[in-house]
Protein backbone atom coordinates (compact mmCIF):
# COMPACT_ATOMS: atom_id res chain seq x y z
CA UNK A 1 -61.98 26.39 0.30
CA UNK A 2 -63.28 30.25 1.52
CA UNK A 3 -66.04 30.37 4.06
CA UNK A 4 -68.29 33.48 2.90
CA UNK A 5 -71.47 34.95 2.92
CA UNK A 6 -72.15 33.93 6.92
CA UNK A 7 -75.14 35.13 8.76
CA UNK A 8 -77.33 34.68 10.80
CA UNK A 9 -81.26 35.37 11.29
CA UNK A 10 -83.36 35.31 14.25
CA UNK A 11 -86.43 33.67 13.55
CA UNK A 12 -89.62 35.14 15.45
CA UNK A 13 -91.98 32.13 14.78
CA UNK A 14 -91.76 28.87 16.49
CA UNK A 15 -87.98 28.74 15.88
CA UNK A 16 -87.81 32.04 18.04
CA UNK A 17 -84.68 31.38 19.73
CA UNK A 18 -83.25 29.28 16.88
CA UNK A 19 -80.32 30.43 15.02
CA UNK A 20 -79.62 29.70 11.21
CA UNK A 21 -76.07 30.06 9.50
CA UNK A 22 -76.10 29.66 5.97
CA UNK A 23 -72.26 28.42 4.69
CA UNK A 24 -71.28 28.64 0.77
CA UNK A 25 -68.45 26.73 -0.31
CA UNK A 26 -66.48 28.18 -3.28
CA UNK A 27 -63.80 26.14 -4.82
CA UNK A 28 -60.10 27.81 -5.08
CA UNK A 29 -57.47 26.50 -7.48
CA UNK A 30 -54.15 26.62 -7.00
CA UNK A 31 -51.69 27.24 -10.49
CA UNK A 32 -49.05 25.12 -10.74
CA UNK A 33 -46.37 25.63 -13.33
CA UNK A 34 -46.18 23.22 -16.02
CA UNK A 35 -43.20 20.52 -15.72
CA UNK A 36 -39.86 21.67 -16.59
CA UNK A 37 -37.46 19.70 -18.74
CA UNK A 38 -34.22 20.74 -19.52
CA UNK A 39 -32.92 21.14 -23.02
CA UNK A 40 -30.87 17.75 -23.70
CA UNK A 41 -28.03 19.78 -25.16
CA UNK A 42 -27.73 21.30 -21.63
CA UNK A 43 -28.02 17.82 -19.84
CA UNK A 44 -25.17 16.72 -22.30
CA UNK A 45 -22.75 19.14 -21.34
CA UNK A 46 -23.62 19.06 -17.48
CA UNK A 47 -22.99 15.04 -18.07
CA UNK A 48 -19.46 15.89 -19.77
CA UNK A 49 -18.51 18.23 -17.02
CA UNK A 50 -19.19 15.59 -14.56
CA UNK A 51 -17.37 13.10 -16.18
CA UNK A 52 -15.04 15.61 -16.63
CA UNK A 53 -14.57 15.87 -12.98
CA UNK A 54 -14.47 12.27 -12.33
CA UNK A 55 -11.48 11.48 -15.21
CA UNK A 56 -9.43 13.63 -13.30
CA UNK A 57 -6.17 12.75 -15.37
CA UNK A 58 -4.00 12.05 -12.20
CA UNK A 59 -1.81 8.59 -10.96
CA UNK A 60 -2.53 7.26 -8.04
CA UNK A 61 -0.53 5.04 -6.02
CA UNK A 62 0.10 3.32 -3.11
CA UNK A 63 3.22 2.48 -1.21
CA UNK A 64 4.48 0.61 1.46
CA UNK A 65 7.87 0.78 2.95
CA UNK A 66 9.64 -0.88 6.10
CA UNK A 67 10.64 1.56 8.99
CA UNK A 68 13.82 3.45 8.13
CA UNK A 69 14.37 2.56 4.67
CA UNK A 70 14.50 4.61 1.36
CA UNK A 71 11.25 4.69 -0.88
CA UNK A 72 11.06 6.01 -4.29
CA UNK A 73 8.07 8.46 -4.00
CA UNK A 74 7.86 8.53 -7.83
CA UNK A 75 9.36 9.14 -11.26
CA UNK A 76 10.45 12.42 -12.57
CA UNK A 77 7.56 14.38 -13.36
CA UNK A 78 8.06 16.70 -16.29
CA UNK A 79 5.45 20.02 -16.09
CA UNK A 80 7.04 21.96 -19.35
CA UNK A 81 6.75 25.32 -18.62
CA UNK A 82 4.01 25.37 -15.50
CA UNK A 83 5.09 25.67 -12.01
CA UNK A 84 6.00 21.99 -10.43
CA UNK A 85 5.54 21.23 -6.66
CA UNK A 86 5.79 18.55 -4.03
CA UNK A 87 3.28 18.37 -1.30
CA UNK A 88 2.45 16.75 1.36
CA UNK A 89 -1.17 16.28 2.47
CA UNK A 90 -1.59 16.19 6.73
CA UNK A 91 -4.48 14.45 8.51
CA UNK A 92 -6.22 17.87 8.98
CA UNK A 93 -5.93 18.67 5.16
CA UNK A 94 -3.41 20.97 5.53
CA UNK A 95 -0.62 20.40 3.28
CA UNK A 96 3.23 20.94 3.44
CA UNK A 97 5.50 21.77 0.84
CA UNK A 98 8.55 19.55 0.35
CA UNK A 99 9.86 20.51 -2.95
CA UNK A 100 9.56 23.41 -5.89
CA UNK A 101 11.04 24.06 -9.13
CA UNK A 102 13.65 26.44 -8.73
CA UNK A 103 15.85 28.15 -11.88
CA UNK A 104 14.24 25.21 -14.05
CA UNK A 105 15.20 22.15 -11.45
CA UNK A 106 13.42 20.50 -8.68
CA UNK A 107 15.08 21.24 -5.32
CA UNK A 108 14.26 19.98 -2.00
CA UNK A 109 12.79 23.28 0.83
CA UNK A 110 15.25 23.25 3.56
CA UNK A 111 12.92 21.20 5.94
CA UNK A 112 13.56 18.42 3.59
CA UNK A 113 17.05 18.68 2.04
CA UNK A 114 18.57 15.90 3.89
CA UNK A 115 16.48 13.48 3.33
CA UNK A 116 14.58 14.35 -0.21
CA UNK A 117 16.85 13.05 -3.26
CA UNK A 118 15.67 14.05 -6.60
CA UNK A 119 17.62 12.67 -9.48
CA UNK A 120 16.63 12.19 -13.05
CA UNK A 121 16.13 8.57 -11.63
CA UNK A 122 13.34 9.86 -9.79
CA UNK A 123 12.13 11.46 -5.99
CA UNK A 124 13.68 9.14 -3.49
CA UNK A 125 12.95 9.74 0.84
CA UNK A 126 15.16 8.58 3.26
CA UNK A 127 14.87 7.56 6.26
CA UNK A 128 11.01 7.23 6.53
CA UNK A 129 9.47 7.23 10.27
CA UNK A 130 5.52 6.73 11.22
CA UNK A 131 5.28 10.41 10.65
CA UNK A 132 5.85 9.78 6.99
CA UNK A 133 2.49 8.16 6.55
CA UNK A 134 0.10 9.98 4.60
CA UNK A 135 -0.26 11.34 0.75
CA UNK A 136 1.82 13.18 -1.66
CA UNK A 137 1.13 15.30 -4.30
CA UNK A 138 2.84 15.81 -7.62
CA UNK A 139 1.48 19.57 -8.72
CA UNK A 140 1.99 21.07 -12.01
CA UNK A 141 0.82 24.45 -12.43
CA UNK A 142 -3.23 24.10 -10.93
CA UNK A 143 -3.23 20.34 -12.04
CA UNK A 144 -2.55 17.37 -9.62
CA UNK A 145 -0.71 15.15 -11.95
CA UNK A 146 0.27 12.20 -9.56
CA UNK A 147 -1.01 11.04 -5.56
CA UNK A 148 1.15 8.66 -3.65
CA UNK A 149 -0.38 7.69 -0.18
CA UNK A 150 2.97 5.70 1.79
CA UNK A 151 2.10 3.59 4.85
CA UNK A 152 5.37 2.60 6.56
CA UNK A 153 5.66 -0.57 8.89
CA UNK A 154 7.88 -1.76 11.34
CA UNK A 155 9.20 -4.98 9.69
CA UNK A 156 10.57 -7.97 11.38
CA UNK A 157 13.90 -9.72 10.30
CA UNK A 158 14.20 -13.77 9.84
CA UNK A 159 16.91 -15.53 8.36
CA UNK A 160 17.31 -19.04 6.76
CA UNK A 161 20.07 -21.22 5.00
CA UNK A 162 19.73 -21.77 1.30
CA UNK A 163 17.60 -25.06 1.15
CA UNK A 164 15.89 -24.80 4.44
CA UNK A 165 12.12 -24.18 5.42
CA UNK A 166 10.97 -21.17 6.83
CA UNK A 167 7.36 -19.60 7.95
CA UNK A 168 7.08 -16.25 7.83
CA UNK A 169 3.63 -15.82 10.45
CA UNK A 170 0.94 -13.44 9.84
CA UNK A 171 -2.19 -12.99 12.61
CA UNK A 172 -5.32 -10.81 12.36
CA UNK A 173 -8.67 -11.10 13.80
CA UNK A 174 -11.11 -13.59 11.97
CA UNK A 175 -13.32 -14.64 14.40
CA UNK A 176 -16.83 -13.36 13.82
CA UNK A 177 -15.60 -11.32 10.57
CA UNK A 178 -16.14 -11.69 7.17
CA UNK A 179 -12.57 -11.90 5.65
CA UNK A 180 -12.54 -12.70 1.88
CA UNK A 181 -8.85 -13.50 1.33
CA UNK A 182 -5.33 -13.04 2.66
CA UNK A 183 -2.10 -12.58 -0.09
CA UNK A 184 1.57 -11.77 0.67
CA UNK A 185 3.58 -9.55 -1.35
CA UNK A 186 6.74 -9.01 -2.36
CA UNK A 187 8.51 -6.17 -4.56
CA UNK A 188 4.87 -5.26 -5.04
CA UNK A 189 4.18 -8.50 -6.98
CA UNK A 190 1.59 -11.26 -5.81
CA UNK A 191 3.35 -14.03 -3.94
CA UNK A 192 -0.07 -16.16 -2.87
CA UNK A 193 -3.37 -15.00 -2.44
CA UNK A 194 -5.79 -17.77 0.15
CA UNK A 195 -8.77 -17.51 1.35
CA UNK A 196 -9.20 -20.38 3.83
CA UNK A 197 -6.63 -21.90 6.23
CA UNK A 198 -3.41 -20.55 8.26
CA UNK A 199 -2.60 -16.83 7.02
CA UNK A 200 1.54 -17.43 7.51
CA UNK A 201 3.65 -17.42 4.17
CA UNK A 202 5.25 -21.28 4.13
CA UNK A 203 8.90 -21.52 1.80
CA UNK A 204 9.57 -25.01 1.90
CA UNK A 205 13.23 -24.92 0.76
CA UNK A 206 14.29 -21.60 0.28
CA UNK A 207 16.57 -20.13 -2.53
CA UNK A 208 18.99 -16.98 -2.61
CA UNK A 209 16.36 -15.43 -4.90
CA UNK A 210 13.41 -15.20 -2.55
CA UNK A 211 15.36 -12.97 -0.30
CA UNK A 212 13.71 -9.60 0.16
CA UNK A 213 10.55 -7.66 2.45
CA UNK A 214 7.49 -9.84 2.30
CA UNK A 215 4.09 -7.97 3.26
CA UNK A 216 0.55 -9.78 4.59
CA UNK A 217 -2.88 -8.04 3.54
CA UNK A 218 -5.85 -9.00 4.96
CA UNK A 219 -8.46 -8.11 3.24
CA UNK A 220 -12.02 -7.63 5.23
CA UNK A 221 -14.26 -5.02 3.85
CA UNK A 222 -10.92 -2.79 3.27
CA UNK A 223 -7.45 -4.23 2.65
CA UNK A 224 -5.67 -3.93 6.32
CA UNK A 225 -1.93 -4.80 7.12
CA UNK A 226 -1.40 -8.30 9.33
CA UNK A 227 0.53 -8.43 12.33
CA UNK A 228 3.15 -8.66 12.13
CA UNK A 229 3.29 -6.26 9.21
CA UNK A 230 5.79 -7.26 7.06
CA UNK A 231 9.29 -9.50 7.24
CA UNK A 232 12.67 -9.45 5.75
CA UNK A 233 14.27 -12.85 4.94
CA UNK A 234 18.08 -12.74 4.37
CA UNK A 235 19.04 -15.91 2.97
CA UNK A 236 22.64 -17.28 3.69
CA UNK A 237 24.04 -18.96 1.01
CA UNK A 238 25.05 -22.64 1.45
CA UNK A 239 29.01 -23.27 1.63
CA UNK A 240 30.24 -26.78 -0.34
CA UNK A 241 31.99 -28.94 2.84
CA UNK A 242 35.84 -28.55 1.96
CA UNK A 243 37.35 -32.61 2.01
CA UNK A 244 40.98 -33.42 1.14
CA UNK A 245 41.86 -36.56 -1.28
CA UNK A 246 45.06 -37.95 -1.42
CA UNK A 247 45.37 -39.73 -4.56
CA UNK A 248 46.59 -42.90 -5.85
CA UNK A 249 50.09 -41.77 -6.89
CA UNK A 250 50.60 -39.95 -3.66
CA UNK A 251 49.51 -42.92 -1.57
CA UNK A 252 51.69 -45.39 -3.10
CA UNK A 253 54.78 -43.52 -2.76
CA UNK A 254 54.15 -42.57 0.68
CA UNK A 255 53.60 -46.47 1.43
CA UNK A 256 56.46 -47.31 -0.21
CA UNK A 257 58.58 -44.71 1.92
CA UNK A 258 57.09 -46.42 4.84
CA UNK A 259 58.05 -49.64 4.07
CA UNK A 260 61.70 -48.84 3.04
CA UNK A 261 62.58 -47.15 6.80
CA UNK A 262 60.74 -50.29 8.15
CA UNK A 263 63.29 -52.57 6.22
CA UNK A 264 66.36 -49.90 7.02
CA UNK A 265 65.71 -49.56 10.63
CA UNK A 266 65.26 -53.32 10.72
CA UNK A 267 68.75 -53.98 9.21
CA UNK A 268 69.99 -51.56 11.93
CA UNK A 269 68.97 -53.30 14.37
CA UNK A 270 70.31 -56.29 13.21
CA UNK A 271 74.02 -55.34 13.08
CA UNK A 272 74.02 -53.07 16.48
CA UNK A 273 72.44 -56.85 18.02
CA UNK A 274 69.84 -54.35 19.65
């Protein structure tokens, strides 16, 4: 609203001193633009370029290794004619190369040439340390065709006789936390998968075959590693006792030899009147 048109008028009759103000109100609109709705051709493509975005066609992975072992980072990746690169992504999101095409193959950089292997049976690391942890990227050209994020763990070593029981233990805080399920791995398949009771991986007569890295998850609102981490089991294969039989044949003979000195050294006797 605009105040206008204000005066005043001093009144000389009985309202002498009196002062009047006469206020008009005059109404004031304010123009809006009318609704805008975008064209649904344009909301289409806007909806295909975010889907777009999210369908990024890349693999991802995850892997988990013990402490000084060798991990296959991943298969060959072929990129044609386009530039191919390893990377590694660091906790400030700076990344490091570890590997390049170079005269059409995939060579290790310097930094990494003792302990990168790449092979047409895939892109193996050696060695691995805590400093290994993080992602990798498999680049080809502007595209990220594959991430790999590698936690490595310290694992602990056990040992059992073919046919004997063994626990492997796994501990985590559960006290006043919500944790939906614990499983145990091995070779990245599912070994058991509980959700109530003691979180340690019970073999009740073990067998050369389950030899190998097992791994405890414990999964809270994220999936987190148990403590200990992980264990290898080396099972020793059971040796058959080694007995000796003397059979029937040999048995008789030998009694019979027995018996024939007894008689000879008897008859000795005899004639020397010993």
């Amino acid at each position: 609203f605009d105040f206008t048109d204000i005066w005043h008028e001093a009144s000389q009759s009985t309202w002498q001193n009196a002062t009047f103000f006469r206020i008009t109100f005059r109404e004031t609109r304010v123009f809006s633009p009318p609704p805008f709705y975008p064209p649904v051709a344009a909301m289409a493509w806007v909806f295909l370029y975010v889907s777009a975005i999210l369908l990024l066609p890349f693999v991802r992975g995850d892997l988990t290794a013990a402490l000084g072992d060798t991990v296959k980072l991943s298969s060959q990746i072929n990129c044609g004619e386009r530039t191919a690169e390893l990377i590694r992504r660091l906790s400030d999101h700076s990344s490091v190369r570890m590997a390049a095409l170079v005269n059409g193959v995939h060579q290790p950089v310097e930094e990494y040439s003792l302990r990168l292997n790449i092979s047409s049976s895939g892109i193996f690391l050696k060695n691995v340390n805590y400093n290994d942890n993080g992602h990798y990227e498999f680049i080809c050209g502007d595209n990220i065709e594959r991430i790999i994020e590698l936690r490595v763990v310290f694992i602990s070593n056990i040992s059992a006789s073919e046919g004997e029981p063994r626990k492997l233990p796994c501990f985590s805080l559960t006290q006043g936390v919500d944790v939906k399920f614990v499983q145990w791995e091995t070779n990245g398949q599912l070994v058991i998968k509980v959700d109530l009771g003691d979180l340690s991986l019970i073999l009740e007569r073990v067998q050369l075959e389950d030899q190998g890295d097992y791994y405890c998850y414990v999964q809270k609102d994220s999936k987190e590693r148990g403590d200990p981490a992980a264990w290898r089991l080396r099972v020793r294969q059971e040796r058959p006792s080694i007995k000796t039989f003397t059979t029937p044949s040999v048995s008789i003979k030998l009694g019979a030899y027995l018996i024939f000195a007894h008689l000879y050294i008897n008859k000795l006797f005899k004639k020397t009147g010993v």
